[in-house]
C-alpha atoms as a PDB file:
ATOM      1  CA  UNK A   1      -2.341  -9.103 -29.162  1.00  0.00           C
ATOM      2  CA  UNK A   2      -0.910  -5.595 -29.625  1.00  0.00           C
ATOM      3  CA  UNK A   3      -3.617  -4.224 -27.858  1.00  0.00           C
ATOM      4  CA  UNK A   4      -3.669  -6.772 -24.738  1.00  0.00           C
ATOM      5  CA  UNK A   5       0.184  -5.521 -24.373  1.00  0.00           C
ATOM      6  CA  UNK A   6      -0.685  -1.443 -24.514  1.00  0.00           C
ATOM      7  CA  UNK A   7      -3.556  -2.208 -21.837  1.00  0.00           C
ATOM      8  CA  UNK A   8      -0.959  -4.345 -19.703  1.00  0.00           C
ATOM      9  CA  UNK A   9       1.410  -1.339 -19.814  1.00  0.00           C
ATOM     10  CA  UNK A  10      -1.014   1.181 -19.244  1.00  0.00           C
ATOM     11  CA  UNK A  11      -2.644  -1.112 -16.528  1.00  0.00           C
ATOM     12  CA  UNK A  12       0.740  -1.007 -14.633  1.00  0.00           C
ATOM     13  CA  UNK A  13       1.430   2.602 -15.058  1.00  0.00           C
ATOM     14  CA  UNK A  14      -2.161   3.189 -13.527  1.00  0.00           C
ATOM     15  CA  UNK A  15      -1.614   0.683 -10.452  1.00  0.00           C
ATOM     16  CA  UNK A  16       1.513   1.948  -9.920  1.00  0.00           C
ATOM     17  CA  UNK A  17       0.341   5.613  -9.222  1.00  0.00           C
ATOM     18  CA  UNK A  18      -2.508   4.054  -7.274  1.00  0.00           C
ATOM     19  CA  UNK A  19       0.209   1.900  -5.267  1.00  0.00           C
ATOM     20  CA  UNK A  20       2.384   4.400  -4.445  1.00  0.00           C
ATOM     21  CA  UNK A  21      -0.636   7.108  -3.470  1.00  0.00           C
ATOM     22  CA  UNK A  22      -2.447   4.100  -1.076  1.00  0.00           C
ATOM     23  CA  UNK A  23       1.022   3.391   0.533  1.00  0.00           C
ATOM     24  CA  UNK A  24       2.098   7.129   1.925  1.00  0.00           C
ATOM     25  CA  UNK A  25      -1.449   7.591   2.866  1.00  0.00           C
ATOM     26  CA  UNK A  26      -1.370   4.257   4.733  1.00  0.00           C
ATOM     27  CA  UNK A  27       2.283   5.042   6.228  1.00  0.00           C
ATOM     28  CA  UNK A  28       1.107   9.002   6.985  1.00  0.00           C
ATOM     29  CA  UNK A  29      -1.839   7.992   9.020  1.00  0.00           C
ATOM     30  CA  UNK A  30       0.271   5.285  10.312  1.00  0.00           C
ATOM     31  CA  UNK A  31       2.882   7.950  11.768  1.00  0.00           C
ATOM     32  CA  UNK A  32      -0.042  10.071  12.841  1.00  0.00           C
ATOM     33  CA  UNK A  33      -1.496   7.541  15.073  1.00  0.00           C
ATOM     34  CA  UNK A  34       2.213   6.650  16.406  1.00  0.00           C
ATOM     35  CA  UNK A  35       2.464  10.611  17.438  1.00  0.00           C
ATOM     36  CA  UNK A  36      -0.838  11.069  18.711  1.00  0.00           C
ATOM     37  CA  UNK A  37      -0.282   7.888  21.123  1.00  0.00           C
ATOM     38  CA  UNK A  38       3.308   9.244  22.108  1.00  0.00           C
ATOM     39  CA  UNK A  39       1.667  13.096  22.689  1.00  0.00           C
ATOM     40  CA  UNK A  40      -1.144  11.773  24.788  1.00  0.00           C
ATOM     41  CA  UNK A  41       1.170  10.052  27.418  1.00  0.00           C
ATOM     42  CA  UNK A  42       4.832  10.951  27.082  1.00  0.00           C
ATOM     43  CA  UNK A  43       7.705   9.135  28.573  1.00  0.00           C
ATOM     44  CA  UNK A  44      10.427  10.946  27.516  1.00  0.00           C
ATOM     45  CA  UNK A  45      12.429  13.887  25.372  1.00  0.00           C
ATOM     46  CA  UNK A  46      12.052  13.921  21.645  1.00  0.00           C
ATOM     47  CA  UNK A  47      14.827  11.531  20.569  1.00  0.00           C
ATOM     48  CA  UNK A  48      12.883   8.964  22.930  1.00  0.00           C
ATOM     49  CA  UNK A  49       9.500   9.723  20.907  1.00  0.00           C
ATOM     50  CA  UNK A  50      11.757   9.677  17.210  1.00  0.00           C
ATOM     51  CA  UNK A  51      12.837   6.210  18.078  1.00  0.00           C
ATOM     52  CA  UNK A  52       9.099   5.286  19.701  1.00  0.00           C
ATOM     53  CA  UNK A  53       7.841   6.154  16.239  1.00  0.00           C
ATOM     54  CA  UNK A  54      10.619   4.711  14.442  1.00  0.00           C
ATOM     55  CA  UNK A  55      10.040   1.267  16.287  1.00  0.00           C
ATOM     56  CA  UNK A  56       6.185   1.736  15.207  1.00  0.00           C
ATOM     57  CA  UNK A  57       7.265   2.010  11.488  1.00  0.00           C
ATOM     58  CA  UNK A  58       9.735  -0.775  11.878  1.00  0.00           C
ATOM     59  CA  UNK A  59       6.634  -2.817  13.136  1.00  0.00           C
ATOM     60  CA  UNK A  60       4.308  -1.452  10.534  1.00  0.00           C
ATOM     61  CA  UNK A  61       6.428  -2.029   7.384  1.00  0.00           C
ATOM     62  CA  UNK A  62       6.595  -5.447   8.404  1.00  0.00           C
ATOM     63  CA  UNK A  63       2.987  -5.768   9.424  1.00  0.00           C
ATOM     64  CA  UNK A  64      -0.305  -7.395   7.319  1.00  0.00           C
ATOM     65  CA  UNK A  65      -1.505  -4.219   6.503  1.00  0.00           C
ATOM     66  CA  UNK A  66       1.465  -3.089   4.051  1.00  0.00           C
ATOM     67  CA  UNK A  67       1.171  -6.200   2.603  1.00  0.00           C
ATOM     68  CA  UNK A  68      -2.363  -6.697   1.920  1.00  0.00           C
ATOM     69  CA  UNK A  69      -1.526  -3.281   0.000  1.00  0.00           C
ATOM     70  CA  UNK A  70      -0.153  -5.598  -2.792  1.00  0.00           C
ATOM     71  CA  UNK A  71      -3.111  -6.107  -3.393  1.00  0.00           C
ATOM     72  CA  UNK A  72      -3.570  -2.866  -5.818  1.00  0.00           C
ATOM     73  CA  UNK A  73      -1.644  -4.912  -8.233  1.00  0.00           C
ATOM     74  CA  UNK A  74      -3.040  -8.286  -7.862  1.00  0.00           C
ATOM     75  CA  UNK A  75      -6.500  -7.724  -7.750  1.00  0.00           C
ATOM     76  CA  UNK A  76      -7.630  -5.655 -11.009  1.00  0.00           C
ATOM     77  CA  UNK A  77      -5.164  -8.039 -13.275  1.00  0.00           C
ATOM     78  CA  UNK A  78      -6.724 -11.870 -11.958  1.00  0.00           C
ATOM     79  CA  UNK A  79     -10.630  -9.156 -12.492  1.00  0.00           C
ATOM     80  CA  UNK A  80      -9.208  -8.376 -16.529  1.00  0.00           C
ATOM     81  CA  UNK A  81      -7.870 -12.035 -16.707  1.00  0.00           C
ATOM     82  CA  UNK A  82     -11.044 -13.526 -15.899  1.00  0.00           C
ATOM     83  CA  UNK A  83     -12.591 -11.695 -18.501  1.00  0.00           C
ATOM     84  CA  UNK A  84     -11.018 -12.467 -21.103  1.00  0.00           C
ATOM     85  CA  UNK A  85     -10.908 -15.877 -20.386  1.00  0.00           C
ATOM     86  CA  UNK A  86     -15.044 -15.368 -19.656  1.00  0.00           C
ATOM     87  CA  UNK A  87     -15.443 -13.293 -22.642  1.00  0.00           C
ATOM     88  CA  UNK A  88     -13.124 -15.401 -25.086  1.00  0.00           C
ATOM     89  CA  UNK A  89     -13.348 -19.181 -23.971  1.00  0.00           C
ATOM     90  CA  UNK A  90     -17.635 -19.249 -22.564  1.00  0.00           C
END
């Protein structure tokens, strides 16, 4: 049981470190795409295109795509679950 606990932790400690690397890439290109739309037609000065991208974030941290990101953490532990239960109770 010890060892189902240190491969829990460690489990985490990975995900987490994948997490946080998948979510600034996500939000970087996010931004990207946000400037490259304001620089190809632009309507305004720069504090218009800092709150254009700024409403684009707004919209994007509460959009599928950052939460389907969750899915780091969700996915590999039901994958280990299932096997152990496979491996211990088939």
């Amino acid at each position: 049981m010890l060892a189902l606990g240190k491969l829990a932790v460690f489990l985490f400690l990975a995900l987490t470190v994948v997490y946080l690397s998948v979510s600034a890439y996500s939000r970087s290109v996010r931004r990207e795409k946000l400037e490259d739309e304001w620089d190809a037609d632009p309507k305004g000065d720069a504090a218009a295109r800092d709150a254009f991208i700024e409403a684009g974030m707004r919209d994007y941290d509460r959009g599928l795509r950052r939460r389907l990101i969750w899915l780091v953490y969700i996915v590999p532990a039901l994958l280990i679950l299932a096997l152990i239960y496979f491996t211990n109770y088939s």
